[in-house]
Each structure stands twice: as structure tokens, then as C-alpha cells.
Protein backbone atom coordinates (compact mmCIF):
# COMPACT_ATOMS: atom_id res chain seq x y z
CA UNK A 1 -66.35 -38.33 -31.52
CA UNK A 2 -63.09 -37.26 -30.45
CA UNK A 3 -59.93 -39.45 -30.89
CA UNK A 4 -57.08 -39.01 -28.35
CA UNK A 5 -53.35 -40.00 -29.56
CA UNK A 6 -51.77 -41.89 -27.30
CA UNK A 7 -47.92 -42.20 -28.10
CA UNK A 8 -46.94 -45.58 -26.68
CA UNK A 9 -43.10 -45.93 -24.58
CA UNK A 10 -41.85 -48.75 -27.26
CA UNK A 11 -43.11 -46.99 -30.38
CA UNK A 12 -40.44 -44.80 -31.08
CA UNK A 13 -39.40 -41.13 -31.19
CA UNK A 14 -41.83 -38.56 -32.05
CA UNK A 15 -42.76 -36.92 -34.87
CA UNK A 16 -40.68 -35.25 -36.05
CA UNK A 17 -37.71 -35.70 -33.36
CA UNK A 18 -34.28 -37.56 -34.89
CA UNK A 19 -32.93 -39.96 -32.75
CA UNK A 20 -28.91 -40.27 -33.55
CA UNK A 21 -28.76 -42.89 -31.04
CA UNK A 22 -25.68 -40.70 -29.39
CA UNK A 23 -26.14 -39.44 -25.09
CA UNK A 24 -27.04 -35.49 -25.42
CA UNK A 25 -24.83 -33.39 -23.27
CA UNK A 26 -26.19 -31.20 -20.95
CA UNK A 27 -25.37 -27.59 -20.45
CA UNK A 28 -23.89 -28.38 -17.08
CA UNK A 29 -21.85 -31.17 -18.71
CA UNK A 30 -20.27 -28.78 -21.00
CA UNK A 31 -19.83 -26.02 -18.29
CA UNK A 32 -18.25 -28.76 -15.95
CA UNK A 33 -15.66 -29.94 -18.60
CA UNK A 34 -14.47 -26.58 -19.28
CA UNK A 35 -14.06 -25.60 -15.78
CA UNK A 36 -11.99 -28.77 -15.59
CA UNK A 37 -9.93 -27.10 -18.73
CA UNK A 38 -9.52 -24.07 -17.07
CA UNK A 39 -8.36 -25.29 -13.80
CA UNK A 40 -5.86 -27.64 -14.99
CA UNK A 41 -4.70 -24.63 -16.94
CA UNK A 42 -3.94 -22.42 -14.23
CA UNK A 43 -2.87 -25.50 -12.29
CA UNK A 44 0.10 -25.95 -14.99
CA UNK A 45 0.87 -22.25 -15.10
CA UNK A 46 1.07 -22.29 -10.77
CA UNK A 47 3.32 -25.57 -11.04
CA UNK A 48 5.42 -23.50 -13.56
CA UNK A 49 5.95 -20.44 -11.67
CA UNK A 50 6.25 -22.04 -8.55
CA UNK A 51 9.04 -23.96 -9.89
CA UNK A 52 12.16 -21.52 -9.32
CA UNK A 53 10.59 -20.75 -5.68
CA UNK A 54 10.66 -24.34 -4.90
CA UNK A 55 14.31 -24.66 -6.40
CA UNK A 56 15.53 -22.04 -4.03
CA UNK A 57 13.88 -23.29 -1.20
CA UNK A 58 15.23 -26.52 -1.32
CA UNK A 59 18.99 -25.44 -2.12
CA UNK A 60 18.98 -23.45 0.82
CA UNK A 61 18.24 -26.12 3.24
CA UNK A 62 20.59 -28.44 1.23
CA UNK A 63 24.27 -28.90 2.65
CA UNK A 64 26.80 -26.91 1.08
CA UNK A 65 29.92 -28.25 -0.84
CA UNK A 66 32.10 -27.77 2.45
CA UNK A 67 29.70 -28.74 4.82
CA UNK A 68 29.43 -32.55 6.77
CA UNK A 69 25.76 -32.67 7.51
CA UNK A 70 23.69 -34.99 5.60
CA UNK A 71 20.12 -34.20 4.63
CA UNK A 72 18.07 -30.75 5.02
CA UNK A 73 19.89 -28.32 7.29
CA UNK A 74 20.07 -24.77 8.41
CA UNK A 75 23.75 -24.15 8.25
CA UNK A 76 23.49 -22.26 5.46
CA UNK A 77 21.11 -19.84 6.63
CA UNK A 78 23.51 -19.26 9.94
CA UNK A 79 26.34 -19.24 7.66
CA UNK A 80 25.24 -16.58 6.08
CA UNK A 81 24.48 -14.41 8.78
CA UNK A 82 27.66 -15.22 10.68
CA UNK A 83 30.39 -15.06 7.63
CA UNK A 84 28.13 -11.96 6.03
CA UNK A 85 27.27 -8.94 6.30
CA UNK A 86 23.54 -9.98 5.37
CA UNK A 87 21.86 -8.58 8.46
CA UNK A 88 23.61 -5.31 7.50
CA UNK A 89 22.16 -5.71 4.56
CA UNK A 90 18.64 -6.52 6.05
CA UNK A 91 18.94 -3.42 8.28
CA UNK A 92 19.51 -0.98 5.76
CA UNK A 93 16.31 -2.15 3.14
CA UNK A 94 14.21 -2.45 5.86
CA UNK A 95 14.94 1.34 6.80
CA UNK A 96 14.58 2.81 3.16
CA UNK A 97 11.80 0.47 2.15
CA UNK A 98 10.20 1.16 5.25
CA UNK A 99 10.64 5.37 4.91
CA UNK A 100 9.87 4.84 1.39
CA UNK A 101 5.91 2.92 2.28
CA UNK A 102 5.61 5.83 5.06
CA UNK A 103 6.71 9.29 3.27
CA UNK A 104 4.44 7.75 -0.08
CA UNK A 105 0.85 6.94 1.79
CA UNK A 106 1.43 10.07 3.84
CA UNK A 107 1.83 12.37 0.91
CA UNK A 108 -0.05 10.16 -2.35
CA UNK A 109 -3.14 9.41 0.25
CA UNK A 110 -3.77 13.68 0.12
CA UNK A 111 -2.61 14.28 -2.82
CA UNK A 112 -5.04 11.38 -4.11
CA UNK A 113 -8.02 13.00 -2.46
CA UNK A 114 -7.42 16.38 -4.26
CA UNK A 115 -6.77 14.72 -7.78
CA UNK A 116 -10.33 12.87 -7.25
CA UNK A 117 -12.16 15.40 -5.47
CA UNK A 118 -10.68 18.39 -7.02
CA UNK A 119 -12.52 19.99 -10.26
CA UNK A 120 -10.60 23.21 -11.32
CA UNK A 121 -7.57 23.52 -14.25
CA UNK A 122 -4.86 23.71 -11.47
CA UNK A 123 -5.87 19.79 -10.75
CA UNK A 124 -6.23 18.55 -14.05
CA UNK A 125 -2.92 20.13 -14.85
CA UNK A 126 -1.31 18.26 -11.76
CA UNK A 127 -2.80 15.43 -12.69
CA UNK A 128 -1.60 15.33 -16.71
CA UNK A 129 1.82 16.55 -14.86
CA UNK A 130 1.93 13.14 -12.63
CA UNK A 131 0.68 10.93 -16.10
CA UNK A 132 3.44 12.45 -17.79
CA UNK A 133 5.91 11.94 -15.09
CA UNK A 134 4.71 8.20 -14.76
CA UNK A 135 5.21 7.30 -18.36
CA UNK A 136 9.05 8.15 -17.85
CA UNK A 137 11.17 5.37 -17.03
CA UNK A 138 13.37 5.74 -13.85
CA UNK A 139 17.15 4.86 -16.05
CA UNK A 140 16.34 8.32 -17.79
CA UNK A 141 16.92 10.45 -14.78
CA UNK A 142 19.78 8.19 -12.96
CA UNK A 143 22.46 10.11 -14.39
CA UNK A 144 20.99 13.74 -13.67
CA UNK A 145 20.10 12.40 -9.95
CA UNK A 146 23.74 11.10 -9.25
CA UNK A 147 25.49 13.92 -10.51
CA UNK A 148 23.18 16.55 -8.84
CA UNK A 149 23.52 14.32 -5.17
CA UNK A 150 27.23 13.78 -5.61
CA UNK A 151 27.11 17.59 -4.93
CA UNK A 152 24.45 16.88 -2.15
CA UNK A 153 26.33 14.46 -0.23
CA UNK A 154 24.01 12.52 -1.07
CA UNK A 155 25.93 9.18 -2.96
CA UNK A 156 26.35 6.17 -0.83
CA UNK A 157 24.03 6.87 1.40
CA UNK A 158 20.72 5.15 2.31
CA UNK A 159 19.00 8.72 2.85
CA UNK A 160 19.70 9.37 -0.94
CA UNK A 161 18.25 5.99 -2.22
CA UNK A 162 15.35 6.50 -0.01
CA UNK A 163 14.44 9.68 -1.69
CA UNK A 164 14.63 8.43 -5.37
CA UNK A 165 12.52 5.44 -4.39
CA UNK A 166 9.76 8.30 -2.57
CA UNK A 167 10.25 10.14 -6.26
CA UNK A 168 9.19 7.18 -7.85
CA UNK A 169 6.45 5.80 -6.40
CA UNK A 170 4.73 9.07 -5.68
CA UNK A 171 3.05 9.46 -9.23
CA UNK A 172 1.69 6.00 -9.38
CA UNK A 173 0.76 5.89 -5.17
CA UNK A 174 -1.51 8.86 -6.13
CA UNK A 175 -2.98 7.29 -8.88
CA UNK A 176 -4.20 4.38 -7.04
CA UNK A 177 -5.25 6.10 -3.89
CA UNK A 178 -7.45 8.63 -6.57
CA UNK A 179 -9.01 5.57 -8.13
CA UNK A 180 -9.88 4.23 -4.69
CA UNK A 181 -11.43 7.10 -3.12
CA UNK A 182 -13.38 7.70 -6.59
CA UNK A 183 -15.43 4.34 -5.32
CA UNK A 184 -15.96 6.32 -2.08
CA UNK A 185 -19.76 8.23 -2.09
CA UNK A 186 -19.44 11.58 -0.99
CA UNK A 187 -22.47 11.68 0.24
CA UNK A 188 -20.42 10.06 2.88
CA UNK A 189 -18.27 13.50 3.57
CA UNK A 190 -21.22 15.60 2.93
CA UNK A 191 -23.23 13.55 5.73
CA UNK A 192 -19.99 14.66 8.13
CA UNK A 193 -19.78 17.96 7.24
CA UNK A 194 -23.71 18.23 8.22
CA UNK A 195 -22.60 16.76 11.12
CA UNK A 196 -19.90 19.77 11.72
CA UNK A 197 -16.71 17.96 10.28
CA UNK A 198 -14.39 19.77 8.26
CA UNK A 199 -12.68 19.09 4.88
CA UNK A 200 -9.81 17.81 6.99
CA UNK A 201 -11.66 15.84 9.27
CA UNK A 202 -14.39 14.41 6.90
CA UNK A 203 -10.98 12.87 5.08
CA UNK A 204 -9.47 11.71 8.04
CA UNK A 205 -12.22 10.39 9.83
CA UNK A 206 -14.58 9.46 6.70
CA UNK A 207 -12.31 8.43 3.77
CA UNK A 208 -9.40 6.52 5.20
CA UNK A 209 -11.35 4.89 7.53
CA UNK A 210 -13.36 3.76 3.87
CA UNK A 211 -9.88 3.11 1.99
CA UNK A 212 -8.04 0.66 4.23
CA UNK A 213 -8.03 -1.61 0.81
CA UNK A 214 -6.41 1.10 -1.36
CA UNK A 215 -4.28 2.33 1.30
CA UNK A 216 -2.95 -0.98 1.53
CA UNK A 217 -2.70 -1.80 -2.08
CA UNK A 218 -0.17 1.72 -2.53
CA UNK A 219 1.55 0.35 0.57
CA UNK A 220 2.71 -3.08 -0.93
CA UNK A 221 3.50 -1.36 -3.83
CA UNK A 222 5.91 1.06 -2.63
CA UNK A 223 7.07 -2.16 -0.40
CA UNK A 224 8.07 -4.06 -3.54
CA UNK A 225 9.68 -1.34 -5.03
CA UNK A 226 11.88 -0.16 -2.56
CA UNK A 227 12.24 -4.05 -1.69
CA UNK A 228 13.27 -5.45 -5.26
CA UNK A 229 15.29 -2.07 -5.85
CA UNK A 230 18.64 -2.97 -7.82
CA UNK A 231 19.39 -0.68 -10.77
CA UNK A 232 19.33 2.77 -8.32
CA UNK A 233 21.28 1.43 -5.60
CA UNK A 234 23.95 0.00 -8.08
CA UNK A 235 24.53 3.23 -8.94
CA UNK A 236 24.28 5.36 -6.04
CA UNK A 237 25.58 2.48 -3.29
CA UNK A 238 29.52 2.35 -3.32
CA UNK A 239 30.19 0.86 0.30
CA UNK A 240 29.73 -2.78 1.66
CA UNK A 241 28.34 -2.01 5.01
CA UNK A 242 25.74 0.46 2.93
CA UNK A 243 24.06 -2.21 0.47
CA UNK A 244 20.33 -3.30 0.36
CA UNK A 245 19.93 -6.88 0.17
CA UNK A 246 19.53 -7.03 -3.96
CA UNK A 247 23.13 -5.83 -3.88
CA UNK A 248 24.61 -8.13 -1.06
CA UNK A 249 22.76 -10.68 -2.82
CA UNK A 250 25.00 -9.71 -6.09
CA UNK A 251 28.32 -9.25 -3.98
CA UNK A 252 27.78 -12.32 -2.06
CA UNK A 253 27.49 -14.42 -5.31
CA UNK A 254 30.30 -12.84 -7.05
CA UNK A 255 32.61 -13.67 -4.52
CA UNK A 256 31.08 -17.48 -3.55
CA UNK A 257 29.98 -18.40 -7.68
CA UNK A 258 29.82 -22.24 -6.92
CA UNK A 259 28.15 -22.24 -3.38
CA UNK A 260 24.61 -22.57 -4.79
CA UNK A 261 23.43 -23.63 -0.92
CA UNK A 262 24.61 -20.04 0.23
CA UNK A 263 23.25 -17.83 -2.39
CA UNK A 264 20.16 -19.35 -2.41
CA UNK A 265 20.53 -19.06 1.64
CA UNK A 266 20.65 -15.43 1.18
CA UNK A 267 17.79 -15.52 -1.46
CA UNK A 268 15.52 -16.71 0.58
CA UNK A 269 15.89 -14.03 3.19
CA UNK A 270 15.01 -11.89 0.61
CA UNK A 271 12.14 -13.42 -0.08
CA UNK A 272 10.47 -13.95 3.43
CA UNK A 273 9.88 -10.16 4.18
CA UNK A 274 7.03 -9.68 1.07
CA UNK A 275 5.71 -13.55 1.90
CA UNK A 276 5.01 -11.96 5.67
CA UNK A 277 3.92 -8.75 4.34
CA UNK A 278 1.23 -10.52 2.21
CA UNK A 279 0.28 -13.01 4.58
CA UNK A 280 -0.32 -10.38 7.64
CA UNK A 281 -2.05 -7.66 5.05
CA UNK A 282 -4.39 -9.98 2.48
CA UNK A 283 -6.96 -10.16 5.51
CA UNK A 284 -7.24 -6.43 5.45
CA UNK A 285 -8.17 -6.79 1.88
CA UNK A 286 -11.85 -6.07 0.97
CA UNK A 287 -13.75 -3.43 -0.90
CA UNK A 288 -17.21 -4.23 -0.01
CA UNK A 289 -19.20 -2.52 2.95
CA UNK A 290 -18.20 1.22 1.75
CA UNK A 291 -21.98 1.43 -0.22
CA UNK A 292 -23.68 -0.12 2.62
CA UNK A 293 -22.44 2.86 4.94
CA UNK A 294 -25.13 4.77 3.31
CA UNK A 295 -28.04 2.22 4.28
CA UNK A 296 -30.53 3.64 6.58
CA UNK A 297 -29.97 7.62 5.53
């Protein structure tokens, strides 16, 4: 005869199980909650580094001390253009920031390829070279630069500027664009050249079309460099008319100390070319899709 237990709902725990009379937490509870945690984190951090950008924004549009208009207004932003030579100063970073992005893709995108491709003692000579070359910080060779294009011609002038900014970026540009087209398979070049492509053309039409992501990545970079610029062309800049915007920025605030409203007019033209430059480019941005190219082979 065979007796079945039976544990009855109002009876109790089981054996053995200790009831503390306290709601258990799930696993998904506890995940939740520190989610939560986290995002109110980064939430503070945002709010905090947001801060100063929202300050700027909102003196700019705020009337000056001589001004008569009441409430937000853009008289400071015309002010500045009109009393200023700030589209001067516009002009001339977007020409050596611009020449800067072009000359450093065009040479760090090749030069990239070789350092990752590339297996001999020539290349891993060039490539300690540039990791030595990055580690040095740009003040050390301000001095030898400005006395060796004072000879050149070469002081105040945006051509010279442009040049040191090309010098550089170069080491680090070819850095990133060799780390990028290291996640490139060659099988992908080796399919082309089956196909009849050459070195050339197997990088042309093969890897760049594969590295829009890291071409754009050394781009911006370069961008902000050349853009933010203020400890070369303090040195090398002597004329007015020849300042980047970090320098009218300094000039114009020296001269108007206690018109907040118009240096943080100015400010905020500084700011808007990298906010458009991310916004148009952060579309462009993904690395998947390169391993897929190989499906089907």
C-alpha cells in the first residue's frame, strides 16, 4: 500500500524551505534598479557637461549692456559680424581646417594601408617611427618650426599653420585608418585581384569603399584639430585680418572684457561648424556589413 503526500495550500512552507516573511526580488528586479542607477548617472554627468553649452547659448541671444531690445535677440550675432572681423576669421579656419582634413585622408588613408598590409622591416620601422613621433607633444617643436619658417616666409600666414596642423595629425590619421582597414578581410582584395584588379585598384575600389567609417572618424579628427587650434596659431599668427576664429575669439574678448552677450556671440559661431559636421556625418557611421561582403563566396 502506497501512501501519497499531499502538501496542503494552508499548511505551511515546505520542508525544509525558511520563510522570512520578506517579498524575494527577482533577477529582473535587481537588473531594472541598476539600470535605473546607471541612467540617472549618466543623466547627471549630461546635465553637467551640458551646462557651459547651455550658458553660452543663452548669453548670446541675451541683449547686450548697450543694447534696447528686451528678451532673446539676434543683435549680437549681427553685431558681431558687422563691428568684427569674425567672418574673416571664419574664412581663414575654414580654409586651413579644411586643407588640413583633405592633405591628411589623402596621404594617412595610403599610408594606413601599407602600415596594415605591409610585412617587411622597412614597415615596422615606419611604423615605430610614426609611434615615436606621436608620443611627442606639439609645444616641443614650436620653437624649431617658427624659427626655421621665419626663414621660409612662412610666419603669419595661413599656408604655414596649415602645414603644422597636416604634421600633426598625420601620425595619429594613419594609425586609425591602419586599425580600420585591419577589420577589412582580404580575402576581399584577393577576390579583386582574381577578378584582374590591381594593388591600386583593389584599394581604391575594395577598401575605401569598406572604410567609409574610419575614413570618417580620421576626418573629424583632423576637423577638430585644425578647428580648436590655439597654441600654434598664437605663435605663428601676427596679423588681425590673418587669425582663425580661437584667436579672434581671444582678441575680440580682450578688447570688449564686460560684453558677455558678444563673446559668447562669437563663441557660438565657433561652435556651430563641428555641431553640423557631426550632425551631417554620424549617419555615415557604421561598421557592420564589411563581413557580410564575403557571404555567398
Amino acid at each position: 500500500m502506497s501512501a501519497v503526500l499531499h502538501a496542503h495550500p494552508e499548511s505551511g512552507p515546505a520542508l525544509g524551505v525558511a520563510d522570512t516573511g520578506q517579498p524575494r526580488r527577482t533577477l529582473s528586479e535587481a537588473g531594472l534598479r541598476g539600470r535605473w542607477w546607471r541612467f540617472t548617472a549618466i543623466l547627471a554627468i549630461t546635465a553637467i557637461v551640458l551646462i557651459p553649452i547651455m550658458v553660452t547659448v543663452l548669453l548670446a541671444f541675451t541683449p547686450g549692456p548697450n543694447s534696447t531690445a528686451t528678451g532673446l535677440t539676434f543683435e549680437n550675432i549681427t553685431d558681431v559680424f558687422s563691428k568684427t572681423l569674425a567672418a574673416t576669421w571664419l574664412q581663414n579656419s575654414l580654409i586651413t581646417t579644411l586643407s588640413t582634413v583633405t592633405v591628411s585622408v589623402a596621404v594617412a588613408a595610403p599610408a594606413g594601408y601599407v602600415l596594415s598590409r605591409g610585412r617587411s622591416k622597412a614597415v615596422s620601422g615606419y611604423s615605430l617611427l610614426l609611434f615615436v613621433m606621436q608620443s611627442l607633444p606639439i609645444i616641443t617643436s614650436v620653437v624649431p618650426l617658427f624659427i626655421l619658417f621665419a626663414g621660409m616666409g612662412l610666419v603669419d600666414n595661413l599656408m604655414g599653420i596649415t602645414i603644422i596642423y597636416v604634421g600633426s595629425t598625420m601620425t595619429v590619421a594613419t594609425w586609425m585608418m591602419a586599425a580600420y582597414f585591419d577589420s577589412i578581410p582580404i580575402s576581399l582584395e584577393e577576390a579583386s585581384w582574381i577578378d584582374g584588379c590591381s594593388v591600386f585598384g583593389s584599394f581604391s575600389k575594395v577598401v575605401l569603399r569598406n572604410s567609409l567609417p574610419g575614413v570618417l572618424s580620421t576626418a573629424i579628427f583632423a576637423f577638430l584639430l585644425a578647428w580648436n587650434d590655439y597654441l600654434v596659431a598664437i605663435v605663428f599668427l601676427r596679423s588681425n585680418e590673418i587669425f582663425t576664429l580661437p584667436m579672434g575669439v581671444q582678441s575680440f574678448f580682450q578688447q570688449n572684457n564686460t560684453d558677455w552677450s558678444g563673446v559668447m556671440a562669437l563663441a557660438l559661431i565657433m561652435m556651430l561648424p563641428p555641431i553640423i559636421v557631426f550632425a551631417t556625418l554620424n549617419k555615415y557611421f557604421s561598421v557592420g556589413g564589411i563581413g557580410g561582403s564575403l557571404a555567398g563566396r
